[in-house]
N, C-alpha and C. Protein backbone atom coordinates (compact mmCIF):
# COMPACT_ATOMS: atom_id res chain seq x y z
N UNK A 1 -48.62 -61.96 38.94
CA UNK A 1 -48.92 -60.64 39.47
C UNK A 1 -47.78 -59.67 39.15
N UNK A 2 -46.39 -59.98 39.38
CA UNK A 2 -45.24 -59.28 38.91
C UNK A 2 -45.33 -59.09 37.52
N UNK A 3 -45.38 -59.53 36.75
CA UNK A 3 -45.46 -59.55 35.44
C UNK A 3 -46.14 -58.61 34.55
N UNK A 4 -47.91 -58.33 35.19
CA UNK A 4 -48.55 -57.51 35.10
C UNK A 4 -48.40 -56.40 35.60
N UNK A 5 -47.81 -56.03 36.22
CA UNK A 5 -47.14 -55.05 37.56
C UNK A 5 -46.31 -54.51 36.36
N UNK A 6 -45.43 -55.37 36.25
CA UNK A 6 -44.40 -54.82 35.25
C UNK A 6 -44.86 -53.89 33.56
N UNK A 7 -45.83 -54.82 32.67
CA UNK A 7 -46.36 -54.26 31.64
C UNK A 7 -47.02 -53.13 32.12
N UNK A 8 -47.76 -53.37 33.11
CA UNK A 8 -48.35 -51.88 33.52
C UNK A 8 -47.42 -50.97 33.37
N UNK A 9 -46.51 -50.89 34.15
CA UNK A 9 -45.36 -49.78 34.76
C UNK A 9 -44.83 -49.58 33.08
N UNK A 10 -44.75 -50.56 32.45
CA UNK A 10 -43.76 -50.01 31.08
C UNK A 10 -44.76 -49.27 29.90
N UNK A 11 -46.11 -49.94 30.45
CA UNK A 11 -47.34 -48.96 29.01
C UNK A 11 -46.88 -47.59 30.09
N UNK A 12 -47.42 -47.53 30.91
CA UNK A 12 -47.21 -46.01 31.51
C UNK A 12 -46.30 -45.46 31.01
N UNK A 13 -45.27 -45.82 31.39
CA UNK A 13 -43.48 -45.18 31.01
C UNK A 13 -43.72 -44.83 29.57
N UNK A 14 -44.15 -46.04 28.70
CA UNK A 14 -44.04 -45.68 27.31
C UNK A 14 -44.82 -44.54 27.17
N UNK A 15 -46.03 -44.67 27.51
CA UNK A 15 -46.98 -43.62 27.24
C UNK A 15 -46.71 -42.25 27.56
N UNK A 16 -46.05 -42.22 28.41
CA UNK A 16 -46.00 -40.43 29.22
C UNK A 16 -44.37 -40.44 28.43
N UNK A 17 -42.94 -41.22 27.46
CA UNK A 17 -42.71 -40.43 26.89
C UNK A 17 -42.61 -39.91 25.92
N UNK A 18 -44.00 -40.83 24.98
CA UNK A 18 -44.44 -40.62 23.84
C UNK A 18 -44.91 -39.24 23.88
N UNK A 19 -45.67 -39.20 25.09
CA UNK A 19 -46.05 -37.86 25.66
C UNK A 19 -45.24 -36.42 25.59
N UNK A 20 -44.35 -36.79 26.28
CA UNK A 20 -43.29 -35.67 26.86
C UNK A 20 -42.75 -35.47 24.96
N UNK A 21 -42.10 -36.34 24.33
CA UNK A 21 -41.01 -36.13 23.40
C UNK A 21 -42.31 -35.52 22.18
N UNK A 22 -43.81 -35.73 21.84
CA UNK A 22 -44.84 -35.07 21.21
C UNK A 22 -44.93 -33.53 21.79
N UNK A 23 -44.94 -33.16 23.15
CA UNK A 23 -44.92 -31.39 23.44
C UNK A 23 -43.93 -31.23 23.04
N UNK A 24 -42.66 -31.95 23.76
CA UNK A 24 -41.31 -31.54 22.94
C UNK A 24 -41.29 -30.85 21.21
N UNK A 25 -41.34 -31.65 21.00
CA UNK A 25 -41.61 -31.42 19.31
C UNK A 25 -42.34 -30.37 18.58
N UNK A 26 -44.04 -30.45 19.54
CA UNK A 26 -44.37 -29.30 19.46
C UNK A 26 -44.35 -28.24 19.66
N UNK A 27 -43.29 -27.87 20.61
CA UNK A 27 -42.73 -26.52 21.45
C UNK A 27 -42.01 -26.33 20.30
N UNK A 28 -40.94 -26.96 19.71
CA UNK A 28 -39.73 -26.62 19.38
C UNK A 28 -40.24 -26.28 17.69
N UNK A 29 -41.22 -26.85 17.32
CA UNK A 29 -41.60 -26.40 15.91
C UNK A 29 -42.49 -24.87 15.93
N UNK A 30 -43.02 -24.77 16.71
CA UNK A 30 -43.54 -23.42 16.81
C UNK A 30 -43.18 -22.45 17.33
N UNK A 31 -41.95 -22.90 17.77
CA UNK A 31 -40.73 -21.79 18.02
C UNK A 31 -39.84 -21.50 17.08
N UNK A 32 -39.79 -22.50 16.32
CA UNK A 32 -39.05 -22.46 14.78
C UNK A 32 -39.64 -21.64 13.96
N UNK A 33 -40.90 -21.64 13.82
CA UNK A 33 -41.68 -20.72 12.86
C UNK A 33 -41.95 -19.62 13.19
N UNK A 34 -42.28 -19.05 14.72
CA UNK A 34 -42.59 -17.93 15.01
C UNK A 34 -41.15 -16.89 14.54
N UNK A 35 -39.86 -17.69 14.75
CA UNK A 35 -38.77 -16.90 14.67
C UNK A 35 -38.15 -16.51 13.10
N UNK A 36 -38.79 -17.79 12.37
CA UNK A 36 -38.36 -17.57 10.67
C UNK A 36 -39.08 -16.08 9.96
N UNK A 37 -40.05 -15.41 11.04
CA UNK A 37 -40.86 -14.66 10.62
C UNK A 37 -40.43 -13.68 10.88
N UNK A 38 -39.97 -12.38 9.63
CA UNK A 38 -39.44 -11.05 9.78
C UNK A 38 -40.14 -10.35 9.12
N UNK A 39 -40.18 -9.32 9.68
CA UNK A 39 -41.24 -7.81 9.41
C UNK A 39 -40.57 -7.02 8.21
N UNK A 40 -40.99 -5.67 7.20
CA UNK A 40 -40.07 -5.24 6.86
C UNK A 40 -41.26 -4.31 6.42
N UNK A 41 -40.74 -2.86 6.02
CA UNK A 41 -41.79 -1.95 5.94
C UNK A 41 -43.04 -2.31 4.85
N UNK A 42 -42.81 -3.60 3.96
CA UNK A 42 -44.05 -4.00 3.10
C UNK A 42 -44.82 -4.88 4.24
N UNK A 43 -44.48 -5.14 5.73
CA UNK A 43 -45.56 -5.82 6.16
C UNK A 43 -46.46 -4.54 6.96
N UNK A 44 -46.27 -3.22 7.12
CA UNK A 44 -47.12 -2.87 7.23
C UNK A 44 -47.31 -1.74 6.26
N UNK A 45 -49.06 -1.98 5.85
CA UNK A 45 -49.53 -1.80 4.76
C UNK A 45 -50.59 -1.85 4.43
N UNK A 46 -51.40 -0.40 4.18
CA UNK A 46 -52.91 -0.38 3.75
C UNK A 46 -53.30 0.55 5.05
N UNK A 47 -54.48 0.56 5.05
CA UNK A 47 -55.33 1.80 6.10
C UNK A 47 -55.32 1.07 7.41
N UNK A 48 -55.28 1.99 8.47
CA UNK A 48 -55.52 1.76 9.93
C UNK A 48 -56.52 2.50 10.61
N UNK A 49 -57.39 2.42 10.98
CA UNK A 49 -57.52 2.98 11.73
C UNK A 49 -57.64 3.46 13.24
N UNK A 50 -57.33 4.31 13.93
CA UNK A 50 -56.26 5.03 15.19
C UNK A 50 -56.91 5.74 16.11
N UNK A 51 -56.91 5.23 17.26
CA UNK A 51 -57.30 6.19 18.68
C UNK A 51 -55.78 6.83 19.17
N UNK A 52 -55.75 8.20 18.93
CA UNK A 52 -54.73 8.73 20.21
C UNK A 52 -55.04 9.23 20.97
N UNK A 53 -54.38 9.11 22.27
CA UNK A 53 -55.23 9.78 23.46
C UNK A 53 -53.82 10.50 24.50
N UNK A 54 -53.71 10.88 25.45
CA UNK A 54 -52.41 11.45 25.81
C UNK A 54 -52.79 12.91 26.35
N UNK A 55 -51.59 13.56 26.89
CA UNK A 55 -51.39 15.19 26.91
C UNK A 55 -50.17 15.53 26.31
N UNK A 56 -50.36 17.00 25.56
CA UNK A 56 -48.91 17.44 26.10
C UNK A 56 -48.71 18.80 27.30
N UNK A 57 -47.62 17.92 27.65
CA UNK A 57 -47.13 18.27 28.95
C UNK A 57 -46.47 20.05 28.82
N UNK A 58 -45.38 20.28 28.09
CA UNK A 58 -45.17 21.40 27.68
C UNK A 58 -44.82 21.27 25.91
N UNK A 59 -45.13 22.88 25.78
CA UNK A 59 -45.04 22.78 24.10
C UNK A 59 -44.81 24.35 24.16
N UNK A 60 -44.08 24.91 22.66
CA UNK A 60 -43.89 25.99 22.16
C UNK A 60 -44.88 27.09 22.12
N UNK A 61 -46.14 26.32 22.08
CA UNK A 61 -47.00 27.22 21.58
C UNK A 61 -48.35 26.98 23.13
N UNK A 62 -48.35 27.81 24.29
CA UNK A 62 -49.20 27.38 25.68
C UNK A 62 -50.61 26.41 24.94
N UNK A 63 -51.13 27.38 24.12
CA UNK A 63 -52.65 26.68 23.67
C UNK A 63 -52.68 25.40 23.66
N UNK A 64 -51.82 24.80 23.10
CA UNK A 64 -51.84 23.25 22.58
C UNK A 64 -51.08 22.38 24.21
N UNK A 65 -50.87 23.13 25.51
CA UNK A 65 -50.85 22.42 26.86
C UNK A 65 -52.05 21.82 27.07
N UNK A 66 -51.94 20.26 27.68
CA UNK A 66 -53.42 20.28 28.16
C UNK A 66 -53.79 18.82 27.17
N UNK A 67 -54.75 18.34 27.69
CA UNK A 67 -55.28 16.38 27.14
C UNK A 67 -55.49 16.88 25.48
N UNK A 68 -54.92 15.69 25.06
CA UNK A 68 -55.54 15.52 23.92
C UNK A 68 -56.16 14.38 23.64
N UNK A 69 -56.90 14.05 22.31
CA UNK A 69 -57.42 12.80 21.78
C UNK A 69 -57.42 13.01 20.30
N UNK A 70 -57.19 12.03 19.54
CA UNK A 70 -57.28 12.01 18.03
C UNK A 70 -58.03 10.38 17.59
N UNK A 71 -58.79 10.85 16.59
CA UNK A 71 -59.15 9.34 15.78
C UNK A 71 -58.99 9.85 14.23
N UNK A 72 -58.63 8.37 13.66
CA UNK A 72 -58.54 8.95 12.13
C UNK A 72 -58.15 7.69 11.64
N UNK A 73 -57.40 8.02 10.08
CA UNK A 73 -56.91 7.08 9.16
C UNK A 73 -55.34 7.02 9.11
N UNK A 74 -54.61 6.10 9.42
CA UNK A 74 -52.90 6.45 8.56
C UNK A 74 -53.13 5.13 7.54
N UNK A 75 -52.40 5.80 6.50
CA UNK A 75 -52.81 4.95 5.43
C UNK A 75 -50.86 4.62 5.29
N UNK A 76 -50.16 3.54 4.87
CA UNK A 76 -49.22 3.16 4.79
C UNK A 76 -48.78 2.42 3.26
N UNK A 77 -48.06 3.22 2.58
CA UNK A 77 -47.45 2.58 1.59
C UNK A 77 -47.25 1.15 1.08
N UNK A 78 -46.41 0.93 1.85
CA UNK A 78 -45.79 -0.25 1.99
C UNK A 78 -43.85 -0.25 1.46
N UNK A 79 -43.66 1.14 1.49
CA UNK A 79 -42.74 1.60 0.69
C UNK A 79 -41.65 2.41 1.77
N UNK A 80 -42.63 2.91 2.95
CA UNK A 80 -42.24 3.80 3.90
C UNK A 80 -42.59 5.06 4.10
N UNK A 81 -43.75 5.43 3.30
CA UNK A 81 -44.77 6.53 3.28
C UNK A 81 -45.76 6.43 4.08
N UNK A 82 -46.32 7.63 4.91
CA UNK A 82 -47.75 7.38 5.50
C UNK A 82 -48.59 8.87 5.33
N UNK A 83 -49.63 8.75 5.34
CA UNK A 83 -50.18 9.89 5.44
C UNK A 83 -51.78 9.38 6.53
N UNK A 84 -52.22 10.71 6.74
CA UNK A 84 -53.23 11.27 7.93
C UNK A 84 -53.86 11.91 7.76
N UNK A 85 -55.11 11.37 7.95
CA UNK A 85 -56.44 11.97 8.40
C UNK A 85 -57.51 12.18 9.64
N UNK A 86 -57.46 13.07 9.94
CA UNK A 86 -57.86 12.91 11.15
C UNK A 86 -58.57 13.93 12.34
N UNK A 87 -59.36 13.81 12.92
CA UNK A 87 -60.19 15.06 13.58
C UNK A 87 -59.65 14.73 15.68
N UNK A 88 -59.29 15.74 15.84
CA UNK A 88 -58.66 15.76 17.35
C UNK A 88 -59.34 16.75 18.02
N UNK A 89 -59.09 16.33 19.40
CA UNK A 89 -59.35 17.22 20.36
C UNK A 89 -57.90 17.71 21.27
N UNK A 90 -57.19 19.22 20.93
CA UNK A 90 -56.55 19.53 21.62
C UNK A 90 -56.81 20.50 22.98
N UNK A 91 -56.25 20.36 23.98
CA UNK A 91 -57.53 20.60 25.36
C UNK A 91 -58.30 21.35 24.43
N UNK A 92 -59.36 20.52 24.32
CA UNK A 92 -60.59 21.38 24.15
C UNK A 92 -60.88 21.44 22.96
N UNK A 93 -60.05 22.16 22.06
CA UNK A 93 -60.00 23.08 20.63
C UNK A 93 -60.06 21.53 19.61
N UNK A 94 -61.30 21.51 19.14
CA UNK A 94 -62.00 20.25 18.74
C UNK A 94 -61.41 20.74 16.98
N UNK A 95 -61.13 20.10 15.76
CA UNK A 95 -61.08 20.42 14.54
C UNK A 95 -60.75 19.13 13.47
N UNK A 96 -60.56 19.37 12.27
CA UNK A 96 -59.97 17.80 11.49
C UNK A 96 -58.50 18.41 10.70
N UNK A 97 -57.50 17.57 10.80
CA UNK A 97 -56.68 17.73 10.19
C UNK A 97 -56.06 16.59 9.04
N UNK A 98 -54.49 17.03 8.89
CA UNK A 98 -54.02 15.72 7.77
C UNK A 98 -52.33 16.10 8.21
N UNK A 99 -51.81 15.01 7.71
CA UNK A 99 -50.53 15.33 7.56
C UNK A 99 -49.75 13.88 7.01
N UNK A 100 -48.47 13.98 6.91
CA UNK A 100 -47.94 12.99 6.33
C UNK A 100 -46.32 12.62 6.87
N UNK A 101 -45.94 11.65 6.41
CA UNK A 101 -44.91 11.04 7.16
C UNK A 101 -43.99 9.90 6.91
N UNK A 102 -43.21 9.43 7.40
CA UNK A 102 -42.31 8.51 6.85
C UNK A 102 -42.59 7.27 7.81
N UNK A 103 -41.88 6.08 7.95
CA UNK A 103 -41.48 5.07 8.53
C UNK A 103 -40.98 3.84 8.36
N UNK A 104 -40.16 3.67 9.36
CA UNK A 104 -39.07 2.72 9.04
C UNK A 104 -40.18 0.81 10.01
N UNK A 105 -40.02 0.33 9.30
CA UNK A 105 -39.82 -1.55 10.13
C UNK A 105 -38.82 -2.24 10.60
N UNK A 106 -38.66 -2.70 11.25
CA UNK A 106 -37.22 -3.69 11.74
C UNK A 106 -37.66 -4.84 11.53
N UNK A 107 -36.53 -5.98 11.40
CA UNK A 107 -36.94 -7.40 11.25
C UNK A 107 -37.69 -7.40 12.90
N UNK A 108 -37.57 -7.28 14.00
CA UNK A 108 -38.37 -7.76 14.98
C UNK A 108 -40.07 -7.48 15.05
N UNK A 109 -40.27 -6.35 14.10
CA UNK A 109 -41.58 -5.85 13.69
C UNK A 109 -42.21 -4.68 14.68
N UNK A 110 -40.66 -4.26 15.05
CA UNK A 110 -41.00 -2.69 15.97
C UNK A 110 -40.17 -1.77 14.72
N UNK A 111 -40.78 -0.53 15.02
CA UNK A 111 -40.40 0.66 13.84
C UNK A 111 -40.18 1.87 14.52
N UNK A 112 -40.29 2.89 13.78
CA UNK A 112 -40.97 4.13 13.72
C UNK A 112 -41.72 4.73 12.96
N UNK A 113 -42.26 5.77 13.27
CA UNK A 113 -42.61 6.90 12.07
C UNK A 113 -42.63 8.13 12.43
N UNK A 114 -43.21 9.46 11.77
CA UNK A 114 -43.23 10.34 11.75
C UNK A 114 -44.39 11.08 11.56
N UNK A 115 -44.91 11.83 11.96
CA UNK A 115 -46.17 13.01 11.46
C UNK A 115 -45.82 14.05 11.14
N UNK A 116 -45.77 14.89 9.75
CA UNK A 116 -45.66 15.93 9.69
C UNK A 116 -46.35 16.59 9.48
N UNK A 117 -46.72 18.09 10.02
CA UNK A 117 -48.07 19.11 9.85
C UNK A 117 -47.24 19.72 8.90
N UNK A 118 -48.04 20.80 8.17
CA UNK A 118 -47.48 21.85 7.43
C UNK A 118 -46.88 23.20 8.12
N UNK A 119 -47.54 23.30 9.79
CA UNK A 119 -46.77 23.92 10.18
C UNK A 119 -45.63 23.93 10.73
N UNK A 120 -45.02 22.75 10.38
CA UNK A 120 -43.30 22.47 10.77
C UNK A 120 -43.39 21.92 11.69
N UNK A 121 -44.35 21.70 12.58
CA UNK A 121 -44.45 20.36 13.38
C UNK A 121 -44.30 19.06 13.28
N UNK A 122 -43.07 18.18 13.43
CA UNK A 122 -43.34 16.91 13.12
C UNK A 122 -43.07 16.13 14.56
N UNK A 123 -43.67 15.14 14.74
CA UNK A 123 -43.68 14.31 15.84
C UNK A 123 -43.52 12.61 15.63
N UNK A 124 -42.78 12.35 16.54
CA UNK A 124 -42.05 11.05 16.20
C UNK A 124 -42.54 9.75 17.12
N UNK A 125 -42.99 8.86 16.52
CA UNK A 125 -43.38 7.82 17.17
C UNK A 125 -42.39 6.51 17.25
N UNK A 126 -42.72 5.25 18.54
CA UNK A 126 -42.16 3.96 18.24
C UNK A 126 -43.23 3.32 18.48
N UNK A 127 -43.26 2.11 17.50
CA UNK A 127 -44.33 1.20 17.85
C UNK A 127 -43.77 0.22 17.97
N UNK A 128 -44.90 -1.20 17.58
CA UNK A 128 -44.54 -2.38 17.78
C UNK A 128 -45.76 -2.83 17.08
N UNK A 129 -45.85 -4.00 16.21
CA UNK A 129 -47.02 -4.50 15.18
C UNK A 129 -46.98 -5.60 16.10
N UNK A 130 -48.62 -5.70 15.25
CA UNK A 130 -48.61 -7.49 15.94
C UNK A 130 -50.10 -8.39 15.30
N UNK A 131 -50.14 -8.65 15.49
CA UNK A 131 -51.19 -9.48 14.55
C UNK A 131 -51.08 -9.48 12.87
N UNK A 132 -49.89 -10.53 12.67
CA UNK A 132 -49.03 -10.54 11.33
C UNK A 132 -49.25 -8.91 10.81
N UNK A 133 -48.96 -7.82 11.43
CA UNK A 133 -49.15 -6.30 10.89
C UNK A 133 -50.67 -6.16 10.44
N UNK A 134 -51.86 -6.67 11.11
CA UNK A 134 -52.86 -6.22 11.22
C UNK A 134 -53.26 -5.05 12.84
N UNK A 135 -52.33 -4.80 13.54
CA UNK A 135 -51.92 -3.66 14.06
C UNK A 135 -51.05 -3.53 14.86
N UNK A 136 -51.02 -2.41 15.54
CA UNK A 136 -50.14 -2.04 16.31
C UNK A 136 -50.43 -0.82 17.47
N UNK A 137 -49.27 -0.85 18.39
CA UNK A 137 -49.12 -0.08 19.21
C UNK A 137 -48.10 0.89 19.07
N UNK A 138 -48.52 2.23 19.36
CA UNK A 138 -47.28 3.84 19.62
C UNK A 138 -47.20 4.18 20.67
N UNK A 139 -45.93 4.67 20.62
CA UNK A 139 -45.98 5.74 21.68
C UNK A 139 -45.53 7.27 21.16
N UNK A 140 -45.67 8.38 21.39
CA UNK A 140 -44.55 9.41 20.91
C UNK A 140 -43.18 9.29 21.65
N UNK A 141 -42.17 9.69 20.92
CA UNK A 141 -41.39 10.22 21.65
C UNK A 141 -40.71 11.55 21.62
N UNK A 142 -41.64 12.59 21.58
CA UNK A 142 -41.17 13.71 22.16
C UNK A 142 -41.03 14.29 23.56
N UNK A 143 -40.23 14.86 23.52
CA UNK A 143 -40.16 15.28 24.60
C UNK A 143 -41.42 16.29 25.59
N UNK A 144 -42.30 16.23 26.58
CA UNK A 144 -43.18 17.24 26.70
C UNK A 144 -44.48 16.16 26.64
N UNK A 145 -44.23 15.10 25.61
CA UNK A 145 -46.21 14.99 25.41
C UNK A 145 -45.70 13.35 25.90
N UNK A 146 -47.19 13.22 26.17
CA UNK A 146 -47.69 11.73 26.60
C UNK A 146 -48.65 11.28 26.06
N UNK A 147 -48.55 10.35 24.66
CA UNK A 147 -49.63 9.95 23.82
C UNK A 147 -49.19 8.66 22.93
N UNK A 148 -49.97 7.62 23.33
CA UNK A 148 -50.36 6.51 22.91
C UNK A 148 -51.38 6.40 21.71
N UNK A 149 -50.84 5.17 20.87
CA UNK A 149 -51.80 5.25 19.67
C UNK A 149 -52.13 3.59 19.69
N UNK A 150 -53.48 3.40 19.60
CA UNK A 150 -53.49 1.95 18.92
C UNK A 150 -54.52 1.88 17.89
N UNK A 151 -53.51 1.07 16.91
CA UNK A 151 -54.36 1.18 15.53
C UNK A 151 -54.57 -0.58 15.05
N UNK A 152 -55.33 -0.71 14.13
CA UNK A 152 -55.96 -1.97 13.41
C UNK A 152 -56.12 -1.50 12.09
N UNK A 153 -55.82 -2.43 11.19
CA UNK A 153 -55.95 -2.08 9.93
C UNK A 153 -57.66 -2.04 9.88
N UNK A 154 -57.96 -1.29 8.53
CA UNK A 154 -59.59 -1.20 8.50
C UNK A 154 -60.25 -2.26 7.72
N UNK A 155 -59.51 -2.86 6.83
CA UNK A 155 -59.84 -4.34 6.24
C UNK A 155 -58.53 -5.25 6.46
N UNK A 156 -58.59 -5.89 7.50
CA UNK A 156 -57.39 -7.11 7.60
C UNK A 156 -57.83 -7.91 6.19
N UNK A 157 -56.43 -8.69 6.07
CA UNK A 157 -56.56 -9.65 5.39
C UNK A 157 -55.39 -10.60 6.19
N UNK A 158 -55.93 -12.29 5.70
CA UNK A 158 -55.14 -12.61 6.83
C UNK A 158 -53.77 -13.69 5.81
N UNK A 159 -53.62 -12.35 4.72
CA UNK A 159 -52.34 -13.01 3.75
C UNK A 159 -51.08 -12.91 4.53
N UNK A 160 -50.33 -13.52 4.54
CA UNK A 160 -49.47 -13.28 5.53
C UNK A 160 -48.03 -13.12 4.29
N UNK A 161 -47.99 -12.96 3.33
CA UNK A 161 -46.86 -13.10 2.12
C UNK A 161 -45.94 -11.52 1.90
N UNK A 162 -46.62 -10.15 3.08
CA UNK A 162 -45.98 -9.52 3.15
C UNK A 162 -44.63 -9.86 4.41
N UNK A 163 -44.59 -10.98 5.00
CA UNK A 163 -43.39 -11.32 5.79
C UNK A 163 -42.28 -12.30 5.05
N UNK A 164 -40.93 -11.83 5.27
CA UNK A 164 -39.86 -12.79 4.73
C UNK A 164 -39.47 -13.87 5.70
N UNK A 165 -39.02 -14.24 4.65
CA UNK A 165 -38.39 -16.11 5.22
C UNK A 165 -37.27 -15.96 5.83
């Protein structure tokens, strides 16, 4: 009866730390890989397309006080270029515009960019990518407005060879 008592107790033991040292392993390898993975402005790249929604709070010009919303295209280089297409609602004053812009990537796969209008308006965003740079999240950061962007590319692909080793 001891004997059996005993093999019991040692398949168990064995078993749970065949167990334990297999999550082990698997924790620690997919923590290895998630971290070998760095962003750089060629991982984001190709068309998005973008809900902004927000107010601004105060601005130069009263008209443009008041909710806004935008949907459209930013199309991204892969170089650090972007450009815009896009039809908004500023309180109210419904129309389509464009503009264009720069942006930077960090190895963590947060950035910035930029919008520039032709009327000397430019406005500055931070995001954060995520779905290997099949999209991301903005915020502005100007001073005055409150507007969030979330975008998805318009054809993912799920190559992942725009990230370095």
């Amino acid at each position: 009866m001891k004997s059996t008592r005993f093999a019991m107790n040692f398949t168990i033991a064995k078993t749970f730390a065949i167990a334990a040292i297999t999550a082990l392993a698997l924790g620690i390898t997919s923590t290895a890989n998630a971290e070998d993975k760095k962003c750089s402005v060629a991982t984001l790249q190709g068309t998005f397309v973008y809900t902004s929604t927000g107010a601004i709070v105060s601005a130069p010009i009263p008209s443009l006080v008041g909710p806004s919303a935008e949907v459209g295209t930013l199309h991204f280089d892969g170089i650090g270029g972007v450009t815009f297409a896009f039809n908004s609602s500023q309180n109210g004053n419904i129309g389509p515009g464009t503009a264009t812009g720069t942006y930077t990537v960090n190895d963590d796969c947060t950035g910035t960019y930029t919008e520039g209008y032709t009327s000397g308006f430019t406005a500055h965003f931070s995001f954060v990518l995520n779905d290997y740079g099949n999209g991301f999240q903005a915020i502005c950061q100007d001073m005055g407005v409150v507007d969030t962007v979330i975008a998805r590319k318009q054809y993912p692909v799920l190559d992942r060879s725009y990230f370095r080793e």
